[in-house]
Protein backbone atom coordinates (compact mmCIF):
# COMPACT_ATOMS: atom_id res chain seq x y z
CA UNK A 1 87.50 72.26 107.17
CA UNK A 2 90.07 70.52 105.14
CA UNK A 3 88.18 71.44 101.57
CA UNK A 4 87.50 75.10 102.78
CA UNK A 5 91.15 75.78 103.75
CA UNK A 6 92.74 76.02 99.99
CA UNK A 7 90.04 78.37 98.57
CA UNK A 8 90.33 80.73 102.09
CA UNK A 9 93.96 80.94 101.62
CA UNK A 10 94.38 81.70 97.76
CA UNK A 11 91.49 84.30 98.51
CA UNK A 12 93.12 85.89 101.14
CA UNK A 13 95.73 86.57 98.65
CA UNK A 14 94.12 87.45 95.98
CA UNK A 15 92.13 90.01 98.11
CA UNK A 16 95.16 92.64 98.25
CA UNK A 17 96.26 92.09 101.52
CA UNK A 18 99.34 90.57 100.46
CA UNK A 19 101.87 92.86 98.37
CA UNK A 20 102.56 91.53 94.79
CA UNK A 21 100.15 88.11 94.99
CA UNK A 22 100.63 85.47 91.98
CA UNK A 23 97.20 85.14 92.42
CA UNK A 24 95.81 87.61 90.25
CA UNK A 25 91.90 89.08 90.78
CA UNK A 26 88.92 87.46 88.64
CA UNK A 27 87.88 89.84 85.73
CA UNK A 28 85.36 93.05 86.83
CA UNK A 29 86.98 92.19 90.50
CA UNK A 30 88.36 95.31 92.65
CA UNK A 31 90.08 95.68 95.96
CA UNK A 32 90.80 99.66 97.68
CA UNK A 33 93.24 99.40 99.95
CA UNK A 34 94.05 101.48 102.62
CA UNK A 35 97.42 101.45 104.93
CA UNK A 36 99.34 103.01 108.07
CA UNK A 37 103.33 102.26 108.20
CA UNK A 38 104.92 103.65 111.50
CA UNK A 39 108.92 103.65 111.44
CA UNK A 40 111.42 103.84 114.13
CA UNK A 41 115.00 103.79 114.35
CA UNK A 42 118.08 104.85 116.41
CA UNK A 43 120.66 102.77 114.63
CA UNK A 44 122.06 102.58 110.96
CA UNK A 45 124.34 100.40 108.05
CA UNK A 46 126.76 102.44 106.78
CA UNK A 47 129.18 101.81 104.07
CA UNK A 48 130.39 98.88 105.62
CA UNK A 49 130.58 97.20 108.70
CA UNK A 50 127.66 96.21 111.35
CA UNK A 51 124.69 98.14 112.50
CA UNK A 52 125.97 101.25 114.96
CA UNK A 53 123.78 103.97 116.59
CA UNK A 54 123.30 107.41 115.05
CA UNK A 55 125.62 110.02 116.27
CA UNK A 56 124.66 112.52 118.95
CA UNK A 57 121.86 110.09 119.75
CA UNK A 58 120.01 110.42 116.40
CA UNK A 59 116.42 109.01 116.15
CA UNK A 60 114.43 108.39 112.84
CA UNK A 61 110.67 108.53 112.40
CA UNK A 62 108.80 108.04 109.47
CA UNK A 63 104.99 107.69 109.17
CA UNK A 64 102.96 106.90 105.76
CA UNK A 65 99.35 106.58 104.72
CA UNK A 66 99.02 104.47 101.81
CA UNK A 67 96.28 104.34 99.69
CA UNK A 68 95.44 101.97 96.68
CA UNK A 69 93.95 99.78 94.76
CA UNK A 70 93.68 96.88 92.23
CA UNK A 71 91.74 95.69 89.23
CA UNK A 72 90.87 92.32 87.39
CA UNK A 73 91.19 93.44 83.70
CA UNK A 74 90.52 89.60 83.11
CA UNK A 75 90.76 86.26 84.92
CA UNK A 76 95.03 86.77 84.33
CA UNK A 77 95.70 90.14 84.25
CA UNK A 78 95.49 92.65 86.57
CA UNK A 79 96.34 96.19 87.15
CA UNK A 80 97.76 97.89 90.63
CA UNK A 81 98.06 101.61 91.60
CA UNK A 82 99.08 103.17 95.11
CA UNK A 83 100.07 106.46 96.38
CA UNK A 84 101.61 107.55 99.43
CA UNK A 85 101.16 110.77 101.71
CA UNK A 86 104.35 110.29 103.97
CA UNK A 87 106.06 112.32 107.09
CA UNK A 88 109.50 111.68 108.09
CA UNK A 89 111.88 113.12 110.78
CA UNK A 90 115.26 113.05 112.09
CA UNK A 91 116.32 114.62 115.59
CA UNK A 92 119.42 114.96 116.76
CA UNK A 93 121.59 116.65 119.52
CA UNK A 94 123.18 120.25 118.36
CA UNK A 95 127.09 120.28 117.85
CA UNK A 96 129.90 122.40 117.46
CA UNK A 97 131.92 121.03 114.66
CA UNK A 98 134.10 124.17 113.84
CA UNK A 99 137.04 125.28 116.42
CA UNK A 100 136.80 128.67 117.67
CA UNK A 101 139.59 130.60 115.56
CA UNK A 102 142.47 132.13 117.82
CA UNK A 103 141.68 136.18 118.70
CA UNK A 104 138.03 135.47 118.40
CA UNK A 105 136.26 137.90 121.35
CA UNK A 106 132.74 137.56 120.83
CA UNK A 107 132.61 133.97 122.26
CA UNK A 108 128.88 133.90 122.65
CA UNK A 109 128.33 135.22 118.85
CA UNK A 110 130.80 132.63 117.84
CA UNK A 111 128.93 129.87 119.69
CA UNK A 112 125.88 130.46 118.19
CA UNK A 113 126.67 131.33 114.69
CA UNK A 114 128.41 127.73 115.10
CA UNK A 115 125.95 125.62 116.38
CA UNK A 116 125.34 122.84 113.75
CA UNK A 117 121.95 120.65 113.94
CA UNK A 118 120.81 118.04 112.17
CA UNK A 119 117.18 117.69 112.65
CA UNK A 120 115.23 118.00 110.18
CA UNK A 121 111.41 116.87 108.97
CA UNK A 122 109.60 116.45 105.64
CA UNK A 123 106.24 115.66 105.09
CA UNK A 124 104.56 114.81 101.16
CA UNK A 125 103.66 112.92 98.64
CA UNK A 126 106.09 109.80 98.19
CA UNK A 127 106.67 107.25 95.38
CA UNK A 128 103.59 106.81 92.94
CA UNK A 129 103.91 102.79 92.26
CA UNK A 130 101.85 100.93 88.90
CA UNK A 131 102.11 97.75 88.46
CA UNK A 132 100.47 95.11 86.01
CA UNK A 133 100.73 91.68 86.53
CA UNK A 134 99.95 88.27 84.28
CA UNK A 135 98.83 84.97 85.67
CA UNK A 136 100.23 81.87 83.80
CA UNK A 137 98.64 79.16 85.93
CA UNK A 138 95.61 78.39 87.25
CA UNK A 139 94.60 76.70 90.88
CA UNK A 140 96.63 76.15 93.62
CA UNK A 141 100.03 76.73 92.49
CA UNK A 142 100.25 80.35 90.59
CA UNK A 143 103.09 81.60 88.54
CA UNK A 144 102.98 85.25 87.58
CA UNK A 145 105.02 87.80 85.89
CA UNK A 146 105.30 91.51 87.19
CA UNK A 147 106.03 95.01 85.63
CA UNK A 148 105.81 97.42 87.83
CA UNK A 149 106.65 101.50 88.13
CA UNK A 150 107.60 103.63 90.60
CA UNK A 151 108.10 107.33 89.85
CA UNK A 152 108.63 110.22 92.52
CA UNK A 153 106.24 113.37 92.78
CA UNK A 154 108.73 116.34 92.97
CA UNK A 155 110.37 116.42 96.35
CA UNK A 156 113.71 116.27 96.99
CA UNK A 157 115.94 113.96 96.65
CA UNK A 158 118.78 113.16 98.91
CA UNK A 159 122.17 114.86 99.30
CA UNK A 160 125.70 115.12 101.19
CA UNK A 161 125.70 116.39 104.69
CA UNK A 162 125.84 119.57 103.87
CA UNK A 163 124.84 119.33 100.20
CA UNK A 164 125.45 117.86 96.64
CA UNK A 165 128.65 119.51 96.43
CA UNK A 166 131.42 118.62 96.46
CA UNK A 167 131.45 115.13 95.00
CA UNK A 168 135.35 114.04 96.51
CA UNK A 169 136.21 113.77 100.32
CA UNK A 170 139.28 115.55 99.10
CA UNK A 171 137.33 118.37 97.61
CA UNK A 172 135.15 118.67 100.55
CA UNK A 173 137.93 118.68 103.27
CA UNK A 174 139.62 121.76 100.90
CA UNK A 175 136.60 123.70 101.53
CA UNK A 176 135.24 122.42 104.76
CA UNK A 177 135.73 126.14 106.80
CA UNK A 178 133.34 127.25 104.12
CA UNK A 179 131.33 124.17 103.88
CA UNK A 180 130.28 123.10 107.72
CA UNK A 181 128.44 125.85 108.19
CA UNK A 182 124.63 125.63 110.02
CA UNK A 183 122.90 127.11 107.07
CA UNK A 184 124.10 124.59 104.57
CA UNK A 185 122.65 121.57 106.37
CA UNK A 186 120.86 119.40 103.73
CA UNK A 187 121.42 115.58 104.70
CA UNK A 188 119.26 112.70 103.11
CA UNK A 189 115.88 112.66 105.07
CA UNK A 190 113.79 112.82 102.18
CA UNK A 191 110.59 111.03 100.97
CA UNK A 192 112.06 109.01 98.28
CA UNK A 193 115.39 108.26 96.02
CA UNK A 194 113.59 111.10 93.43
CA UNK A 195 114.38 108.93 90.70
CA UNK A 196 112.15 106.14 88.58
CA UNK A 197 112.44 102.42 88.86
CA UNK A 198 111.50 99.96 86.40
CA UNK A 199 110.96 96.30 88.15
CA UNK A 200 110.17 93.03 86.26
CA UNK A 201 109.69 90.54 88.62
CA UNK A 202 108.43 86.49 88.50
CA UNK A 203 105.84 85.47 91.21
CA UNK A 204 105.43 82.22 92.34
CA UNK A 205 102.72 80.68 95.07
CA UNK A 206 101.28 77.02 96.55
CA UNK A 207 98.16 76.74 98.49
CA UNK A 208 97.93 73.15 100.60
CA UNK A 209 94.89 72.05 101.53
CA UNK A 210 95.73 72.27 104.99
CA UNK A 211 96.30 75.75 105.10
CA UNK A 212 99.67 76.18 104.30
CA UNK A 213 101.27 78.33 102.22
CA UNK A 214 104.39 79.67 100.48
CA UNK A 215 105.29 82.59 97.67
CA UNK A 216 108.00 83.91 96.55
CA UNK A 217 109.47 86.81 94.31
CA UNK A 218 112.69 87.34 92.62
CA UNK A 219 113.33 90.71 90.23
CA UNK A 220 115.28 92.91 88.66
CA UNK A 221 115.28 96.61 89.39
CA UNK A 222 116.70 99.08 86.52
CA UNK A 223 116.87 102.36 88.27
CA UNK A 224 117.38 105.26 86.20
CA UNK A 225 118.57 108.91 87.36
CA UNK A 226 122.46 107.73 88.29
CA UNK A 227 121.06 104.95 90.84
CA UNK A 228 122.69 101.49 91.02
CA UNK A 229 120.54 98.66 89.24
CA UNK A 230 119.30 96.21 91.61
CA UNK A 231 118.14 92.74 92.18
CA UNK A 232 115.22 92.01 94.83
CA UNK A 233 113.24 89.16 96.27
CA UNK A 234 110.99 88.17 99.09
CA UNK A 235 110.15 85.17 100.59
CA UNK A 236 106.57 84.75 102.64
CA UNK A 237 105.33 80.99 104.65
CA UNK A 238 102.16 80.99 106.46
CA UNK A 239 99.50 78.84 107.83
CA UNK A 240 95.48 79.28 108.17
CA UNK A 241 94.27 79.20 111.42
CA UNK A 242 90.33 77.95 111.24
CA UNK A 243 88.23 79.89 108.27
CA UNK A 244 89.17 83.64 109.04
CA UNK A 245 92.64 83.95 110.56
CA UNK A 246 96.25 83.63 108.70
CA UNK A 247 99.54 84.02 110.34
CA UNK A 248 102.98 84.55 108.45
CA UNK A 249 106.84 85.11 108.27
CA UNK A 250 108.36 87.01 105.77
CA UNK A 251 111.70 88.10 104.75
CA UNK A 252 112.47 90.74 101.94
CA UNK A 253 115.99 91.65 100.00
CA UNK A 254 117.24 93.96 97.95
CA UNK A 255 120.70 94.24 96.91
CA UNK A 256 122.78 96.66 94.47
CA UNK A 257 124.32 95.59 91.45
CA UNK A 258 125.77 98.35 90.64
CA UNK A 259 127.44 101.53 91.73
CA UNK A 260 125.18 104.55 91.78
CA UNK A 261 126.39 108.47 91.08
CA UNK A 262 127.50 110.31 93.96
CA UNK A 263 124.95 113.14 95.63
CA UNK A 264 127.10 114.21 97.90
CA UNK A 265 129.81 113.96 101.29
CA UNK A 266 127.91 112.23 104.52
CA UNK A 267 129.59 113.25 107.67
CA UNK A 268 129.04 110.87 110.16
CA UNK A 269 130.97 109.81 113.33
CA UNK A 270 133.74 107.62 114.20
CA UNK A 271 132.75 107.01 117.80
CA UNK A 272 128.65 107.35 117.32
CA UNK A 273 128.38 107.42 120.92
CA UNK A 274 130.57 110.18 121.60
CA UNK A 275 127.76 112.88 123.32
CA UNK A 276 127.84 116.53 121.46
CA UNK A 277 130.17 118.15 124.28
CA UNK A 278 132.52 115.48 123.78
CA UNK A 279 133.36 116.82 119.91
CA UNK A 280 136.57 118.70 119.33
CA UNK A 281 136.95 119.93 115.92
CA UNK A 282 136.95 117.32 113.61
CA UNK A 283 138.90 115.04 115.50
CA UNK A 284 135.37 112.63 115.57
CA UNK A 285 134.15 112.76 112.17
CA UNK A 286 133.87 110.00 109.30
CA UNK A 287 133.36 111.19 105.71
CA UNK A 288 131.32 109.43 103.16
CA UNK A 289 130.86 109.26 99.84
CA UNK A 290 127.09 109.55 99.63
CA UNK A 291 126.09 107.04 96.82
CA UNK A 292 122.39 106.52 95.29
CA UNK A 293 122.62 102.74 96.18
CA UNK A 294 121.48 100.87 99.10
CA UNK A 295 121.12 97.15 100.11
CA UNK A 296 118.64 96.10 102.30
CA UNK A 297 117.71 92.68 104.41
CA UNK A 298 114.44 92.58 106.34
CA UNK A 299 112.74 89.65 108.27
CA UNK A 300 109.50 89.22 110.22
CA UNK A 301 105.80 88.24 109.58
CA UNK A 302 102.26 89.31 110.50
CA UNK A 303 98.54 87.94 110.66
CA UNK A 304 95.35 88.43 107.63
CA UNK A 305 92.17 88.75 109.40
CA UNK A 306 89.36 88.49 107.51
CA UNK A 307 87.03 90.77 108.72
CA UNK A 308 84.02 89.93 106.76
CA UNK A 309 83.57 87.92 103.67
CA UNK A 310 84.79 91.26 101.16
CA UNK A 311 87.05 93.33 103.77
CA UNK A 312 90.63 92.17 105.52
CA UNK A 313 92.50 93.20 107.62
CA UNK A 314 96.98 93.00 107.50
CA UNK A 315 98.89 94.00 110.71
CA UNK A 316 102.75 93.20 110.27
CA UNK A 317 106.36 94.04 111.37
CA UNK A 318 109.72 93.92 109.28
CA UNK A 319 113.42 94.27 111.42
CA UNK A 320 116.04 95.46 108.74
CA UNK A 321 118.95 93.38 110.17
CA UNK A 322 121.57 94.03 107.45
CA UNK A 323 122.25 96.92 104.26
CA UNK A 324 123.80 99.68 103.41
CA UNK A 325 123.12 103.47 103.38
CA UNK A 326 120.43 102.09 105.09
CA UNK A 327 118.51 102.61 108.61
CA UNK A 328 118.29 99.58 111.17
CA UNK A 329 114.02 100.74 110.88
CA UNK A 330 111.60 98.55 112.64
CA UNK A 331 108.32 98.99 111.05
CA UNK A 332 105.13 98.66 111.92
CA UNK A 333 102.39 98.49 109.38
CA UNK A 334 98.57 97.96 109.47
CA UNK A 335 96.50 98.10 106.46
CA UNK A 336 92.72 97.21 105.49
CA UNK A 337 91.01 96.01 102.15
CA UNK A 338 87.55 95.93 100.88
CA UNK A 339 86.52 93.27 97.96
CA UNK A 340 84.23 94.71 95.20
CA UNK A 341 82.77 92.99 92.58
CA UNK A 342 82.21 95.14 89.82
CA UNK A 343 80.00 92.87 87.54
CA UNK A 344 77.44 92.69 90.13
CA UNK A 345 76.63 96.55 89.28
């Protein structure tokens, strides 16, 4: 068991289980990949400060089916493509945010030409990801270097509250009457930034021969469109468990380097747990500038069960404990891979 536990672990990462492996495919190798992510939250990161619940007891869904794949172009290089069909949602309580103007008589017309809600849903095609990657070592320890492209599809990308203009929380309060308005309701539940990233990124992974094992990445992430550069990393440990079983922990980072453009003014709440009938005016709302940046800290870890000798199986889950502009998501995420080798055919 002890000379069969390095070769199952370095192939159960080169299979394509595992997200950005150092160890690259052999060449005429293939993997398809096929995934489920299910997200949930009811909390968010704002500009600053701890985690806090959505106002009017806001709850975020998003669900994605993944599909991919990955090619040995030789023994060190290696090609990766995925695309995502995604469907995301945000529900909210209705408010009144405007004050009923003195001499008004049509109360009923007033309240619901005033009713503001926030729920909205979007379903698509997310991010299109390639990525190429180059193997400098051989055996158990693997270095690699990463290039990889992410490009949206043509939805739309996120905005202010109640849309990408204006750009000040001065401007915005001078026209708010005109502004707050139920019909001008945009917010940022999109399927994507809608603007390209460029990540280079150096891989590094050890296989024991008792199972254990460790990678890690570290990158830089130019993103062009107005969105502030980033650098990102992840961390994943994990141990074998007899010939067809792997558990891990993982922990992922990404973290703004620079300032991105303004898309617009976020109203959000001072109190978040104030209920909708407990609003008055304005007297309860928090004003944002909406940046394209975001920081991000996730933790948690998963199992690789290998199926059969060419098709694996990846079940995991991922906390975001700490960011910016950022939901507090727990995410679920399940995802199976089948082994080809091309140069058999």
């Amino acid at each position: 068991m002890r000379t069969l536990a390095l070769p199952l672990v370095v192939s159960m990462f080169v299979g394509g289980a595992a997200h950005a492996s150092p160890w690259t495919l052999p060449q005429g190798e293939a993997v398809v990949m096929t995934g489920f992510d299910f997200e949930l939250a009811t909390r968010e990161f704002i500009d600053r400060g701890p985690e806090r619940d959505f106002p009017l007891a806001g709850r975020y869904t998003g669900t994605t089916l993944r599909l991919g794949g990955r090619f040995g172009l030789t023994d060190r290089l290696e090609l990766e493509a995925s695309i995502p069909l995604r469907l995301v949602a945000y529900t909210s309580d209705p408010v009144i945010l405007a004050p009923r103007p003195e001499g008004v008589t049509d109360e009923l017309g007033y309240y619901q030409s005033s009713v503001v809600d926030f729920s909205r849903t979007g379903s698509g095609v997310g991010d299109l990801e390639i990525s190429g990657r180059y193997r400098w070592t051989t055996g158990a320890f693997a270095l690699a270097t990463e290039l990889r492209v992410k490009t949206p599809t043509g939805y739309r990308g996120p905005e202010g509250t109640f849309g990408p203009e204006p750009k000040t929380i001065e401007a915005f309060m001078a026209q708010a009457p005109d502004l707050v308005r139920p019909t001008n309701v945009r917010d940022d539940v999109t399927l994507g930034d809608g603007q390209l990233d460029l990540t280079a990124s150096m891989l590094a992974g050890v296989a024991t021969r008792v199972g254990l094992f460790a990678r890690a990445a570290a990158g830089y992430r130019l993103r062009l469109g107005g969105a502030g550069d980033q650098v990102v990393g992840d961390v994943r440990v994990g141990q074998a468990i007899g010939r067809r079983f792997l558990v891990y922990a993982s922990s992922t980072i990404t973290y703004s380097v620079q300032r991105g453009r303004v898309v617009g003014i976020s109203a959000s709440a001072i109190d978040p747990t104030v209920p909708a009938t407990g609003y008055r005016g304005a007297d309860n709302i928090l004003l944002i500038e909406r940046r394209l940046e975001f920081d991000a800290l996730g933790v948690g870890g998963g199992f690789i069960w290998r199926m059969a000798d060419t098709v694996e199986m990846n079940a995991g889950y991922q906390r975001t404990v700490w960011g910016r502009f950022v939901a507090a998501t727990n995410a679920l995420s399940i995802s199976v891979a089948l082994r080809m080798d091309l140069n058999e055919e």
